[in-house]
Protein backbone atom coordinates (compact mmCIF):
# COMPACT_ATOMS: atom_id res chain seq x y z
CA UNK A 1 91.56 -94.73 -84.43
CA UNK A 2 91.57 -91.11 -86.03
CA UNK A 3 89.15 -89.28 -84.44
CA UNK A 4 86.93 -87.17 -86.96
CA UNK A 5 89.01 -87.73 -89.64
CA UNK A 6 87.80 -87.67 -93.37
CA UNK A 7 89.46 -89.06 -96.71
CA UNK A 8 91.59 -87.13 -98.51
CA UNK A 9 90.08 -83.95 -100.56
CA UNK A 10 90.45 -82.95 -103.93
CA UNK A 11 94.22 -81.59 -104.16
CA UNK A 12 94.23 -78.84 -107.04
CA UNK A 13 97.09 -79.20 -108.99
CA UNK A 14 100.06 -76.01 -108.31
CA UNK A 15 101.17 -74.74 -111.68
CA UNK A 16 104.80 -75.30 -111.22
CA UNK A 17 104.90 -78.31 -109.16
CA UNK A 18 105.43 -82.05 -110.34
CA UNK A 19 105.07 -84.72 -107.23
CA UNK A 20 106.09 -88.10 -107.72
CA UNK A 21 106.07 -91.06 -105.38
CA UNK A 22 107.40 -94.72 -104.91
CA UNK A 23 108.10 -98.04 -102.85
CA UNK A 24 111.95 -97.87 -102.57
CA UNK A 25 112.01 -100.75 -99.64
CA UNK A 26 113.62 -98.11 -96.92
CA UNK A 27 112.21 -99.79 -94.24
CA UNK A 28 109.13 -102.21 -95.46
CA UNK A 29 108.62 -103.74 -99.17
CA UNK A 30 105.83 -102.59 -101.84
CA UNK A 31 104.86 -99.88 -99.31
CA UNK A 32 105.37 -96.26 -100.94
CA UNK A 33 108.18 -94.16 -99.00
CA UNK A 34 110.10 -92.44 -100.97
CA UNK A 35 108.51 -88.95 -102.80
CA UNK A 36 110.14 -86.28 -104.65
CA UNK A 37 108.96 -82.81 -105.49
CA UNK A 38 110.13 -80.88 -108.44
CA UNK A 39 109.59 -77.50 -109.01
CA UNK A 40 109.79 -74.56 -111.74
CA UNK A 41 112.42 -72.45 -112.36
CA UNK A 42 112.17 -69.34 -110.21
CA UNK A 43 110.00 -71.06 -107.78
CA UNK A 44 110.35 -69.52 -103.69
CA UNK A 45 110.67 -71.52 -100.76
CA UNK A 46 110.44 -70.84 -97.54
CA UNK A 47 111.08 -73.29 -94.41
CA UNK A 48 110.26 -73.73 -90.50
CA UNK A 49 112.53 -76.26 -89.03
CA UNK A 50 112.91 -77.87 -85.27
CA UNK A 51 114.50 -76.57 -82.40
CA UNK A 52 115.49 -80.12 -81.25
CA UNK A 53 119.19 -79.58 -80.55
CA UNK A 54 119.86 -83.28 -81.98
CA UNK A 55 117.86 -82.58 -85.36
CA UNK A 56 118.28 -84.80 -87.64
CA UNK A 57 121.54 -84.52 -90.85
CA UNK A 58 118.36 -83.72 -93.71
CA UNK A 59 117.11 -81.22 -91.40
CA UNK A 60 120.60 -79.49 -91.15
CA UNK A 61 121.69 -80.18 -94.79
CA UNK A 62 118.26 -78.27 -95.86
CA UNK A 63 118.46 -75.07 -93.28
CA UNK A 64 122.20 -75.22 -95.14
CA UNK A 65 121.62 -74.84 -98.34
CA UNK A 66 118.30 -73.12 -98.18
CA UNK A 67 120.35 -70.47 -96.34
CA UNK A 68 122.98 -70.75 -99.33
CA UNK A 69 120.53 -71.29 -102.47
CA UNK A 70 117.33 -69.76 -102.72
CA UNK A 71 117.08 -71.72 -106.32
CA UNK A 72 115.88 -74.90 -104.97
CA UNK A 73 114.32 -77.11 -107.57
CA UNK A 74 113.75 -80.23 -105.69
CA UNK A 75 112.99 -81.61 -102.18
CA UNK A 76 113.33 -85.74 -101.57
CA UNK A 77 111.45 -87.48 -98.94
CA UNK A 78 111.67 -90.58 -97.25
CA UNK A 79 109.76 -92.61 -94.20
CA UNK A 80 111.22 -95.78 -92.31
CA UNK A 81 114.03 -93.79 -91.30
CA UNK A 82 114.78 -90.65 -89.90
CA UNK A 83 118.90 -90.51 -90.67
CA UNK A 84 118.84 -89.18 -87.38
CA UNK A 85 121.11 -89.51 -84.14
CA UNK A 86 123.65 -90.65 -87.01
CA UNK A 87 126.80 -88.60 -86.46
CA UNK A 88 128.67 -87.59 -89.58
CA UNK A 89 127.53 -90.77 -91.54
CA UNK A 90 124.32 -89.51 -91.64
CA UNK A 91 125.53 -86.26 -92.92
CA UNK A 92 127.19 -87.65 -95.44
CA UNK A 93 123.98 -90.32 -96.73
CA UNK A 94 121.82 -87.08 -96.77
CA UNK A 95 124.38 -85.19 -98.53
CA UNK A 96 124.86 -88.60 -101.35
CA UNK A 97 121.08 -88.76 -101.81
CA UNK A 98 121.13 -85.02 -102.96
CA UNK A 99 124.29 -85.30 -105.06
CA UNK A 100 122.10 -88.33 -106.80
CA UNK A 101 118.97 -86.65 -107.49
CA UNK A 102 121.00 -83.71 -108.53
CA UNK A 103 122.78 -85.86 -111.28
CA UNK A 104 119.46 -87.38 -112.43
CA UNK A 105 118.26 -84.59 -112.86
CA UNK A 106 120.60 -81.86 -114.19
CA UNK A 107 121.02 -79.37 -111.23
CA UNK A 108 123.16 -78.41 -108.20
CA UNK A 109 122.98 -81.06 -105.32
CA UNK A 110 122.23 -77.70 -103.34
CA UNK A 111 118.92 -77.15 -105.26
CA UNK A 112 118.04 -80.30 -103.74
CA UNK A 113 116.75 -80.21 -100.10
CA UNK A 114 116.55 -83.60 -98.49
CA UNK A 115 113.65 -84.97 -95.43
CA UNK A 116 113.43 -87.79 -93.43
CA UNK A 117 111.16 -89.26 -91.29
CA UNK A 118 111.21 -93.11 -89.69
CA UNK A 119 113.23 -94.88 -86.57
CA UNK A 120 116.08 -92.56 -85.06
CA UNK A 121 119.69 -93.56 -84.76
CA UNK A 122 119.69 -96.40 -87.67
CA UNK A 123 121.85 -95.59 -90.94
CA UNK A 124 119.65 -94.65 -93.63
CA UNK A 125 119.60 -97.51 -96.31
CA UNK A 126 121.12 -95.18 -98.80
CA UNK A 127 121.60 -97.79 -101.78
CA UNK A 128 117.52 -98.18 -101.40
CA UNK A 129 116.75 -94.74 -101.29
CA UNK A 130 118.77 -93.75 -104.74
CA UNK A 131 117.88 -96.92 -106.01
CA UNK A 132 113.95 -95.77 -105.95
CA UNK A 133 115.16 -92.09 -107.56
CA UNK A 134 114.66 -93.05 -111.46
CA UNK A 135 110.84 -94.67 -110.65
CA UNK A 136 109.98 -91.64 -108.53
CA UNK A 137 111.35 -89.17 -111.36
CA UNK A 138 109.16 -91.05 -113.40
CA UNK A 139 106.15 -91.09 -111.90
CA UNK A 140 106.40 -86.61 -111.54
CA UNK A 141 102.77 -85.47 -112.18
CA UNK A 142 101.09 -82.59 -111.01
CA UNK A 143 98.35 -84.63 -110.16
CA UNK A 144 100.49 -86.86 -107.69
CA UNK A 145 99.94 -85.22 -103.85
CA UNK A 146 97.66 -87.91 -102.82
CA UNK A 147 100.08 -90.55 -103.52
CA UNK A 148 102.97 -88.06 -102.10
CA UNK A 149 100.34 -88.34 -99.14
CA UNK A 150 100.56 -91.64 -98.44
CA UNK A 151 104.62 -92.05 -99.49
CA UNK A 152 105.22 -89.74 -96.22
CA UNK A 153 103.29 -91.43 -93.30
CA UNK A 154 105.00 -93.26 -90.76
CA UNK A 155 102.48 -94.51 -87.40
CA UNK A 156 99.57 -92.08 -89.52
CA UNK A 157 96.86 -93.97 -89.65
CA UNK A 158 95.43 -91.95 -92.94
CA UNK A 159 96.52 -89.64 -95.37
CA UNK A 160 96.11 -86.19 -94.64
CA UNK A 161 96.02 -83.15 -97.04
CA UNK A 162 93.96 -79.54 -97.59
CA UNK A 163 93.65 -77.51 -100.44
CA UNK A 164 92.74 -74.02 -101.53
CA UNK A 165 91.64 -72.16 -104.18
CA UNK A 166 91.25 -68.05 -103.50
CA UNK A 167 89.52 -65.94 -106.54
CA UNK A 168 91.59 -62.20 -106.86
CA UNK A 169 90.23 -59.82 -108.83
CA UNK A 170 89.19 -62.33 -111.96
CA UNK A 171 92.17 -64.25 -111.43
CA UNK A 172 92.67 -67.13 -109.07
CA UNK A 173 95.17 -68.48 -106.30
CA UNK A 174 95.48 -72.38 -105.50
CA UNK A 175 96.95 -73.67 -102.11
CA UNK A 176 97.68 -77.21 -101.99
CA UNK A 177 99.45 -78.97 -98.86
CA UNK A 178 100.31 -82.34 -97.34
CA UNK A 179 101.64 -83.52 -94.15
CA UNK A 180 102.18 -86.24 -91.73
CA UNK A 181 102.26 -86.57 -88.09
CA UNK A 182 101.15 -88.89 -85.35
CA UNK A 183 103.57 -88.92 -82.20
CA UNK A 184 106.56 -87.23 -81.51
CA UNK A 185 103.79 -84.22 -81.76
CA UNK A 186 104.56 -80.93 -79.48
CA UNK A 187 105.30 -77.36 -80.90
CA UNK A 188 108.74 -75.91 -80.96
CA UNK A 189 108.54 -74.60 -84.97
CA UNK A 190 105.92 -77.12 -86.28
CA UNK A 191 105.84 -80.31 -84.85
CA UNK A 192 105.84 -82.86 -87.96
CA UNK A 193 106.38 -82.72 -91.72
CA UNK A 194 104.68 -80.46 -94.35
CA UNK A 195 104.88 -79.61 -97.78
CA UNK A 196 102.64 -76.97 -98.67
CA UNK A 197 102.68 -75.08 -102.41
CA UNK A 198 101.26 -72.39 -103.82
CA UNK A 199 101.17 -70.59 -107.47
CA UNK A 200 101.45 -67.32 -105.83
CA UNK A 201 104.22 -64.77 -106.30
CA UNK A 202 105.40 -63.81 -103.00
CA UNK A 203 108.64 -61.35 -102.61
CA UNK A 204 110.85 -64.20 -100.44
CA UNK A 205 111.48 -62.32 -97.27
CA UNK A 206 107.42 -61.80 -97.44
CA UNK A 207 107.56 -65.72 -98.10
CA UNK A 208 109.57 -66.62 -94.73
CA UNK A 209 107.50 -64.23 -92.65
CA UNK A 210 104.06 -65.70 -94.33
CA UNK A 211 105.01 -69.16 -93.07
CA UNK A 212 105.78 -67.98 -89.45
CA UNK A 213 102.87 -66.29 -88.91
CA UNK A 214 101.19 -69.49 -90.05
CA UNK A 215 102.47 -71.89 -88.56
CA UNK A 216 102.76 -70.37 -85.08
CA UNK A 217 98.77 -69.96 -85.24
CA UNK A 218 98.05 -73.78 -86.57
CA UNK A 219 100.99 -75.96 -86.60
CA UNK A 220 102.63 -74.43 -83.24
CA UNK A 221 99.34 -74.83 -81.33
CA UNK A 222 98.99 -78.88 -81.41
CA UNK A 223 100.47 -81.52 -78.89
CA UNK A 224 99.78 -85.47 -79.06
CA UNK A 225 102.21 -86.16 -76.48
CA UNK A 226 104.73 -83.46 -75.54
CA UNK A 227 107.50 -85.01 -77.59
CA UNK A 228 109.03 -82.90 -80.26
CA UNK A 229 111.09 -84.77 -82.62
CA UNK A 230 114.26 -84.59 -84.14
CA UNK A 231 113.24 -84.17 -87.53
CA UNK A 232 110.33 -81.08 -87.93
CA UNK A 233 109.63 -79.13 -90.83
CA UNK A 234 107.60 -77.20 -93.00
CA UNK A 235 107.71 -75.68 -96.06
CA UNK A 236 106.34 -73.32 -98.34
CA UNK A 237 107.00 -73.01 -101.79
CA UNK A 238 105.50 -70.38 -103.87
CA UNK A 239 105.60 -70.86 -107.78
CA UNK A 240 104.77 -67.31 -108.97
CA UNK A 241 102.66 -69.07 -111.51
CA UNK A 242 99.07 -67.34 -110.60
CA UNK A 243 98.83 -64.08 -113.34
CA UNK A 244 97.83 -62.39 -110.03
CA UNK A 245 100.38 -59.92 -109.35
CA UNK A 246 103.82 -60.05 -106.80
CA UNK A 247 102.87 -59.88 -103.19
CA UNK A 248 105.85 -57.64 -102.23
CA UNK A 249 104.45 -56.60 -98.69
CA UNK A 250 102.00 -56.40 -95.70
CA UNK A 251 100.43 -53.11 -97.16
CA UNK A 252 99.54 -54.90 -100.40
CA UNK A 253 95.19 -54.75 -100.78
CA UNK A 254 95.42 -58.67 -101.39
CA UNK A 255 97.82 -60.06 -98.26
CA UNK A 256 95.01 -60.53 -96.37
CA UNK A 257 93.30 -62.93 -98.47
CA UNK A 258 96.64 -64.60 -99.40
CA UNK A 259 97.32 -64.85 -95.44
CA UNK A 260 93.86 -65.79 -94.35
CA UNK A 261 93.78 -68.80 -96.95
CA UNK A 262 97.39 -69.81 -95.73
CA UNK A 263 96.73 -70.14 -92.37
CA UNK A 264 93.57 -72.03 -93.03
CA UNK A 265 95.35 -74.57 -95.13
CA UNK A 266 97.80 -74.75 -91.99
CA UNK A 267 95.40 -74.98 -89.38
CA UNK A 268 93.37 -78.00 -91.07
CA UNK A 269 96.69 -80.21 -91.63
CA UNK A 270 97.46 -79.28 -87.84
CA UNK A 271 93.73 -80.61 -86.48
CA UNK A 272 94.38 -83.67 -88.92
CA UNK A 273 97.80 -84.43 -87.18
CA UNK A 274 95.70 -84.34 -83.57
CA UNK A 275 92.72 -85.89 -84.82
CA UNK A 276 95.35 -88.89 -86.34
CA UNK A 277 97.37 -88.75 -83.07
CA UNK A 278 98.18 -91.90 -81.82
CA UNK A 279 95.74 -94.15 -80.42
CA UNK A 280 93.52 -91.08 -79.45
CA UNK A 281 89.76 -91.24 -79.37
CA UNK A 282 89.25 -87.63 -78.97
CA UNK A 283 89.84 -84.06 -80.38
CA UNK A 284 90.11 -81.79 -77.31
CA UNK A 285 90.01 -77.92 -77.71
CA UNK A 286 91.42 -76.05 -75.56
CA UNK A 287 90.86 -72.80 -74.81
CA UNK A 288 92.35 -69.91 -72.10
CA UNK A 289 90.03 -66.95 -72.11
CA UNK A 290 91.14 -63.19 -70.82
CA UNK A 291 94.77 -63.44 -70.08
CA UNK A 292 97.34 -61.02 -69.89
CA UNK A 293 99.41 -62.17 -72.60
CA UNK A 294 99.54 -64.87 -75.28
CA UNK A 295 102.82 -66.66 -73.80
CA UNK A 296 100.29 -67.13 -70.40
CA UNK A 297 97.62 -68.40 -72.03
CA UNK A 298 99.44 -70.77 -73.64
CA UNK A 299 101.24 -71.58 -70.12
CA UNK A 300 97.79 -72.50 -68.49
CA UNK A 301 96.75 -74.11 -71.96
CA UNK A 302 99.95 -76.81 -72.60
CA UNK A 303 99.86 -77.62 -68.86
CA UNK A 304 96.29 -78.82 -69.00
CA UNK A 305 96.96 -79.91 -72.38
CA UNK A 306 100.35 -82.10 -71.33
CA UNK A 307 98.90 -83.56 -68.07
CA UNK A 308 98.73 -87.59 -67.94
CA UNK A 309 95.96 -87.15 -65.39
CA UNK A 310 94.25 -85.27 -67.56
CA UNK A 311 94.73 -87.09 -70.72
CA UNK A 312 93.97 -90.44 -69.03
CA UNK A 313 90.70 -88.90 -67.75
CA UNK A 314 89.87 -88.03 -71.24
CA UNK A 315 90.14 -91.29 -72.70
CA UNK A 316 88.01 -92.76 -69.87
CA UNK A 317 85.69 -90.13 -70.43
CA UNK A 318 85.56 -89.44 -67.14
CA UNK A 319 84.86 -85.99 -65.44
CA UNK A 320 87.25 -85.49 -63.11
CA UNK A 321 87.22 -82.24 -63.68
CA UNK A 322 89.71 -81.68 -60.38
CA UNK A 323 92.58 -83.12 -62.71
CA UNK A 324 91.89 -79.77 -64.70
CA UNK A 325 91.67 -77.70 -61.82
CA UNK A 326 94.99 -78.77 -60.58
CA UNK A 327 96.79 -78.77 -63.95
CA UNK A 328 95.62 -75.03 -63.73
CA UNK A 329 97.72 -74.20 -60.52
CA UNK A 330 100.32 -76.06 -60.95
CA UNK A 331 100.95 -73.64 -64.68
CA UNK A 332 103.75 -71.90 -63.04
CA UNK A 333 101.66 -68.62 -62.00
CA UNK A 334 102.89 -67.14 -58.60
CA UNK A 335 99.57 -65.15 -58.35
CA UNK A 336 96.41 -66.24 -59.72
CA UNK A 337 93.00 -64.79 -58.29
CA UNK A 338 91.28 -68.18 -57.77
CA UNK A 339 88.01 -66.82 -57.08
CA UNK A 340 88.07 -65.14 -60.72
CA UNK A 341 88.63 -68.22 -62.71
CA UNK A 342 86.01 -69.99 -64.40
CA UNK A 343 86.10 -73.43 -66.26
CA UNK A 344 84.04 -75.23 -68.87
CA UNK A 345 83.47 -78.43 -70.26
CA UNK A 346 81.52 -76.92 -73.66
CA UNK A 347 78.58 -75.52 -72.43
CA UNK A 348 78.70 -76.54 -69.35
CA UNK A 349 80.39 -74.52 -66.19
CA UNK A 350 82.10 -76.67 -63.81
CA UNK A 351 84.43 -74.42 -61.40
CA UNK A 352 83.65 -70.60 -60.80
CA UNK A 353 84.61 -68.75 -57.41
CA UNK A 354 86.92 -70.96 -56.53
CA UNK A 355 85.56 -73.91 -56.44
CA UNK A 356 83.04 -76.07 -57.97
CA UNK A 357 79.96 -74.38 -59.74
CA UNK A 358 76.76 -75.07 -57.36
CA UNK A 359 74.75 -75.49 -60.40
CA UNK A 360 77.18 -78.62 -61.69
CA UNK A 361 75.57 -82.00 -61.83
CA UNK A 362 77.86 -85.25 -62.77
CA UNK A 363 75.49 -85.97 -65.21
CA UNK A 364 76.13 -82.74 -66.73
CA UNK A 365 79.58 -83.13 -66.96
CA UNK A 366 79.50 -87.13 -68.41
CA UNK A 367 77.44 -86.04 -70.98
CA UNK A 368 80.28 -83.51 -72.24
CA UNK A 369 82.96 -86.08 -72.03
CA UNK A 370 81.12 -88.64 -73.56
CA UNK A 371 81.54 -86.66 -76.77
CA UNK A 372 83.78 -87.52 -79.55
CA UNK A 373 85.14 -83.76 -79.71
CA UNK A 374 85.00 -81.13 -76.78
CA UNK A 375 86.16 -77.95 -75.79
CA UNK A 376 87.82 -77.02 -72.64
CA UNK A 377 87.51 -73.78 -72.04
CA UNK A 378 89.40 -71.43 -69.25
CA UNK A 379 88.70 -68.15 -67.97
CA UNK A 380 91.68 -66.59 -66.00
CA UNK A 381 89.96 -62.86 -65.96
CA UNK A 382 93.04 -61.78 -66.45
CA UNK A 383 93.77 -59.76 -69.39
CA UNK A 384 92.14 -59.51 -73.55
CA UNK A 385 93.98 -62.24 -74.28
CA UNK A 386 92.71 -65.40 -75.81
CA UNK A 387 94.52 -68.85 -76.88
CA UNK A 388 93.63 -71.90 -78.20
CA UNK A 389 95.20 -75.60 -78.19
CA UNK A 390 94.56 -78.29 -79.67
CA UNK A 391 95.31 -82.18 -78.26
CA UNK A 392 94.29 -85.06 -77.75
CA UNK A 393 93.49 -87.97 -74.82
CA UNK A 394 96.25 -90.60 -73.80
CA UNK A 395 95.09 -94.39 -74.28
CA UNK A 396 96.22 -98.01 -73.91
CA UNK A 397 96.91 -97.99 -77.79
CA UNK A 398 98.97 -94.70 -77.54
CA UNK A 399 101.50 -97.36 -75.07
CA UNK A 400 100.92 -100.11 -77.61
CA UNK A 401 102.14 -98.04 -80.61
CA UNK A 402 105.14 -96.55 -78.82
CA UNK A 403 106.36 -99.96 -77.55
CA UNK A 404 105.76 -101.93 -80.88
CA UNK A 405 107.35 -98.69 -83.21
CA UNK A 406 110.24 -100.81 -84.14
CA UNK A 407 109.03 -104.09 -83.92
């Protein structure tokens, strides 16, 4: 059950953008899981992709020809199948669903970038898929990302989506973004799929470097289970739409405000993923205080964060908090000062000097874990340097989901 999860907000429209969405039987009947996204001439887009060396043939068909054609007009998503672990077949499927919604719609089959989500190493139902392509084309409305919500999910248990809207000197910006992920969650780019728009003008190589910085602070901070899969990505489009002016670099007075609403749009469809991961009952912050640099916080951070111990633990709500303690050493540190390190479970302190706090009571400590959402927190007195993850606990229906997936 998703853990602090809300329904879907109100998702402003994006001048520029059209989203339609339909039930093209991939992999289940009358359930919507196919969407396509059209966009205005002139429209930006920028992408983050996975480092999984077996990504998936949409994921290498749309680094191609976003390398190759910055005028991309479309992108076409499916669920129920990933098209991945398919060898030169699925190359080939992902390259004839492009070349259809190309001819349906009057452009290159390179302005069309293709996604995929669903069961690995099964052909993609291709005759489905374009099938569906007319009733998605005509269902394109710019008031269709909550449907395009619900057309991507695959294990999701709800819908998840964030919007924006940042006032610039009398004028106005909207950010509007969608995106689904359950399992398979770990950072290596951005662990899931997301669309994410914007009526912003944004010089392109400003674009790319926008969605980086992003995503590495939201979307690259989240593990469910330590799985990356074979089919990541997220993507920015910017429509130039807005009457405020090109953002053509760093130095410009509004980047901040463009940046700061970006990564806020990022970092609440990252805490939806967690708070959706599978079978997890909690939303667990985790936080390494005073390190030396950012890669060793996030060291101490994914090992406490990736730990079955501790994950089991979690969902038991039990405070063992000598699970955390060991995750801690075992980081990969060669040196640590021991008797400097401090952990919390929120407010309360459970190991300083070394060992366990005097002043910790069990009590103490089940009241913390009893919570719905908590924060560990870690002090390595180390460094300036602070981190945050964010993840989840590891329960019976986290097996049950995995081991039913294709049944």
């Amino acid at each position: 059950m998703a853990v602090g999860v809300r329904e879907l907000p109100e998702l402003h429209p994006v001048a520029g953008v059209y989203v339609g969405t339909t039930a093209a039987g991939i992999r289940k009947p009358d359930r919507k899981d196919l969407v396509v996204f059209e966009f205005t001439e002139g429209t930006q887009v920028a992408g983050v992709f996975t480092r999984n060396l077996f990504c998936a043939a949409p994921v290498r068909l749309a680094k191609r020809s976003l390398a190759e054609h910055q005028a991309i007009r479309y992108f076409l998503i499916n669920t129920g199948n990933a098209n991945a672990g398919t060898g030169a077949q699925g190359m080939r499927d992902a390259e004839v669903t492009c070349a259809a919604l190309a001819q349906e719609t009057g452009v290159s089959s390179a302005q069309v970038l293709p996604f995929s989500t669903g069961v690995i190493g099964e052909p993609l139902p291709v005759e489905r898929l374009v099938a569906g392509l007319p009733d998605a084309l005509a269902n394109l409305s710019a008031t269709g990302w909550k449907n395009a919500a619900q057309g991507i999910l695959t294990t999701d248990t709800v819908a998840k989506g964030c919007s924006r809207q940042v006032e610039v000197d009398g004028q106005r910006w909207t950010l509007t973004g969608i995106a689904k992920g359950s399992g398979m969650i770990r950072p290596d780019m951005a662990t899931m799929l997301a669309f994410i728009a914007t009526d912003a003008a944004v010089e392109p190589g400003l674009l790319r470097a926008c969605l980086r910085e992003a995503s590495d602070a939201s979307f690259n901070r989240i593990t469910v289970d330590g799985d990356t899969s074979t089919n990541d990505a997220c993507m920015l489009v910017a429509t130039g739409k807005s009457a405020v002016p090109t953002l053509n670099d760093r130095n410009d007075p509004h980047y901040a405000a463009f940046m700061h609403a970006l990564t806020e749009v990022c970092t609440d469809l990252a805490q939806q993923i967690v708070r959706d991961g599978e079978g997890a009952t909690k939303f667990v912050s985790i936080q390494v205080e005073q390190g030396a640099s950012s890669a060793e916080c996030l060291q101490v951070a994914y090992a406490v964060a990736h730990s079955p111990l501790v994950k089991t633990a979690l969902f038991a709500s039990d405070p063992n908090w000598g699970r955390i303690l060991a995750a801690v050493g075992r980081a990969g540190f060669t040196e640590l000062d021991l008797d400097a390190i401090e952990i919390w479970l929120d407010e309360v302190r459970i190991v300083r000097d070394g060992g366990r706090d005097p002043d910790y009571s069990e009590a103490q400590g089940q009241r913390v874990m009893d919570r719905d959402e908590l924060t560990i927190r870690i002090v390595l007195a180390r460094g300036k340097v602070n981190e945050t993850v964010w993840t989840t606990d590891l329960s019976h229906d986290y097996v049950r989901i995995n081991a039913e997936y294709r049944s």
